[in-house]
C-alpha atoms as a PDB file:
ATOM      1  CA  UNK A   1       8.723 -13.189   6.759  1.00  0.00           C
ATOM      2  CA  UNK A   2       6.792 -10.853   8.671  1.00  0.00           C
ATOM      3  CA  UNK A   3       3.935 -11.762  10.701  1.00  0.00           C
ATOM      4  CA  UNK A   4       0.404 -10.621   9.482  1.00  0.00           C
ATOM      5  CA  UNK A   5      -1.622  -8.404  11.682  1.00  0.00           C
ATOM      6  CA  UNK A   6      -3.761  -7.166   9.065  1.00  0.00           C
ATOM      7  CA  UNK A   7      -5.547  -8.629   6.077  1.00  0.00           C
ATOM      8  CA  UNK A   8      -5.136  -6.678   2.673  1.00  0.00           C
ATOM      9  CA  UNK A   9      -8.881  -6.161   2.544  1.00  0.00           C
ATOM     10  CA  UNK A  10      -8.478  -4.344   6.079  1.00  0.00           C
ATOM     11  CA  UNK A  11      -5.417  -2.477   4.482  1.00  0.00           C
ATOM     12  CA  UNK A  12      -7.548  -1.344   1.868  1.00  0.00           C
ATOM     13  CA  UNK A  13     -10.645  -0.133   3.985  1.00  0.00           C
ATOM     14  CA  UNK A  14      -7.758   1.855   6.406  1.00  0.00           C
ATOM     15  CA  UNK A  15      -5.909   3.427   3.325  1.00  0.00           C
ATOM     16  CA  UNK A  16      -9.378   4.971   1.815  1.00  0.00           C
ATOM     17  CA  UNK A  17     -10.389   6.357   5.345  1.00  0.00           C
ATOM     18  CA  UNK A  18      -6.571   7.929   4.950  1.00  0.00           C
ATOM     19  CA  UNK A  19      -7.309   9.429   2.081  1.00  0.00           C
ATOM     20  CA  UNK A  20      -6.252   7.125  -0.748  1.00  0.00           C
ATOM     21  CA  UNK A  21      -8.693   6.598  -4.230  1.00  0.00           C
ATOM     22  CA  UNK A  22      -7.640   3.436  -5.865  1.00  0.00           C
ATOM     23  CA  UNK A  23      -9.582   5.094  -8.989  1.00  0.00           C
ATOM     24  CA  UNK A  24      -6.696   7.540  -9.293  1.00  0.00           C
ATOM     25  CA  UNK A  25      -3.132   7.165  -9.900  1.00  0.00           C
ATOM     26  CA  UNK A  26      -0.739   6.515  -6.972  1.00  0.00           C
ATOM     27  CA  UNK A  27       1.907   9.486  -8.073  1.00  0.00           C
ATOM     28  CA  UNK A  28      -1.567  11.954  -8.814  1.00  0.00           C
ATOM     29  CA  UNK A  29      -1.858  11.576  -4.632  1.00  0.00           C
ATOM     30  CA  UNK A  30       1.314  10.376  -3.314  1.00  0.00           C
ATOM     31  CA  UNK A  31       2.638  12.749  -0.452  1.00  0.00           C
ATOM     32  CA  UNK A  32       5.467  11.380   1.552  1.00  0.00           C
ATOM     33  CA  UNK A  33       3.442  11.251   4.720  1.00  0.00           C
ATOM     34  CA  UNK A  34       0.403   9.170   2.256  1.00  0.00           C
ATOM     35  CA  UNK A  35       3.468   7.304   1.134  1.00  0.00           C
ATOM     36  CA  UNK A  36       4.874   6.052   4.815  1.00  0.00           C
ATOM     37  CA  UNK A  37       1.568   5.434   5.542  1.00  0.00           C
ATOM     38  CA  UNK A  38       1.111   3.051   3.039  1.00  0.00           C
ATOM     39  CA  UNK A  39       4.163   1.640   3.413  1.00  0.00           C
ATOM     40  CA  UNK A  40       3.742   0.348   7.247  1.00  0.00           C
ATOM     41  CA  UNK A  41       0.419  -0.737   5.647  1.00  0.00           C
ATOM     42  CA  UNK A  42       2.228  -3.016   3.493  1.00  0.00           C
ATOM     43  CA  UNK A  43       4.640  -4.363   6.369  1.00  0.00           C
ATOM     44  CA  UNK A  44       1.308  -4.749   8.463  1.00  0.00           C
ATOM     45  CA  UNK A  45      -0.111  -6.966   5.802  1.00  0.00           C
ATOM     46  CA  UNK A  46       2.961  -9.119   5.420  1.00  0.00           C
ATOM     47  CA  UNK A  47       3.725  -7.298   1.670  1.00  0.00           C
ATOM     48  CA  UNK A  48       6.613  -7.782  -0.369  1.00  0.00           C
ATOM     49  CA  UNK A  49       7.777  -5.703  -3.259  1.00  0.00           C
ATOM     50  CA  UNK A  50       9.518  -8.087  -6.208  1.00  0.00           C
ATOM     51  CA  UNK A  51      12.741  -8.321  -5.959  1.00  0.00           C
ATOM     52  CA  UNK A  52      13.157  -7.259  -9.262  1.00  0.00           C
ATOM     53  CA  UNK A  53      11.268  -4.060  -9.070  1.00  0.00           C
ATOM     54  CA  UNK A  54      12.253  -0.337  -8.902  1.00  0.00           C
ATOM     55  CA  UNK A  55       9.794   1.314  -7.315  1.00  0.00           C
ATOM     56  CA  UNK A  56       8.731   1.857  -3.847  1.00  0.00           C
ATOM     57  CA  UNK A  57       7.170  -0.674  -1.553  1.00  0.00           C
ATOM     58  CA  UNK A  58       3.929   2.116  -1.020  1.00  0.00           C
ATOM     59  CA  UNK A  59       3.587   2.380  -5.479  1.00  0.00           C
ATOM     60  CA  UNK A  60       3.656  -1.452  -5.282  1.00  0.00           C
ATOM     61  CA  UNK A  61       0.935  -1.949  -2.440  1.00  0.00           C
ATOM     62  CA  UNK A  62      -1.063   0.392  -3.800  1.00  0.00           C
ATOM     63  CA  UNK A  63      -0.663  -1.632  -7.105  1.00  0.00           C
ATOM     64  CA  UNK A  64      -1.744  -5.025  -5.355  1.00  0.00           C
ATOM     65  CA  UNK A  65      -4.462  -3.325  -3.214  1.00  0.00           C
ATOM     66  CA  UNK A  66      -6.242  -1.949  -6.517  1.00  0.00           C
ATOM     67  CA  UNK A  67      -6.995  -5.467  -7.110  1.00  0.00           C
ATOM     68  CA  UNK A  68      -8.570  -6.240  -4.225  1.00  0.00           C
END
């Protein structure tokens, strides 16, 4: 498991500075540079996309971080 260096809160606070609205859709904003982004966000926090799932690690974080 990866070791956390950032809290999911802190995630959150850095992906709205980059640009991200968690009142809007993830594919209405998703670029692939917003997408990255997110994505070492997630790896930051210690994140982990189900197994099962078949979407990206960045639609998934962005998923979890709308509930913070």
């Amino acid at each position: 498991m990866a070791k956390k260096k950032m809290s999911a809160e802190e995630a959150k606070e850095y992906a709205k500075k980059y640009g991200w609205n968690f009142n809007k859709d993830f594919h209405e904003q998703s670029t692939i540079s917003k997408s990255e982004e997110l994505a070492a966000l997630a790896k930051l926090v210690g994140y982990k996309k189900p197994s099962s799932s078949s979407g990206s690690t960045a639609r998934y974080f962005f998923e979890y971080l709308k509930k913070k």
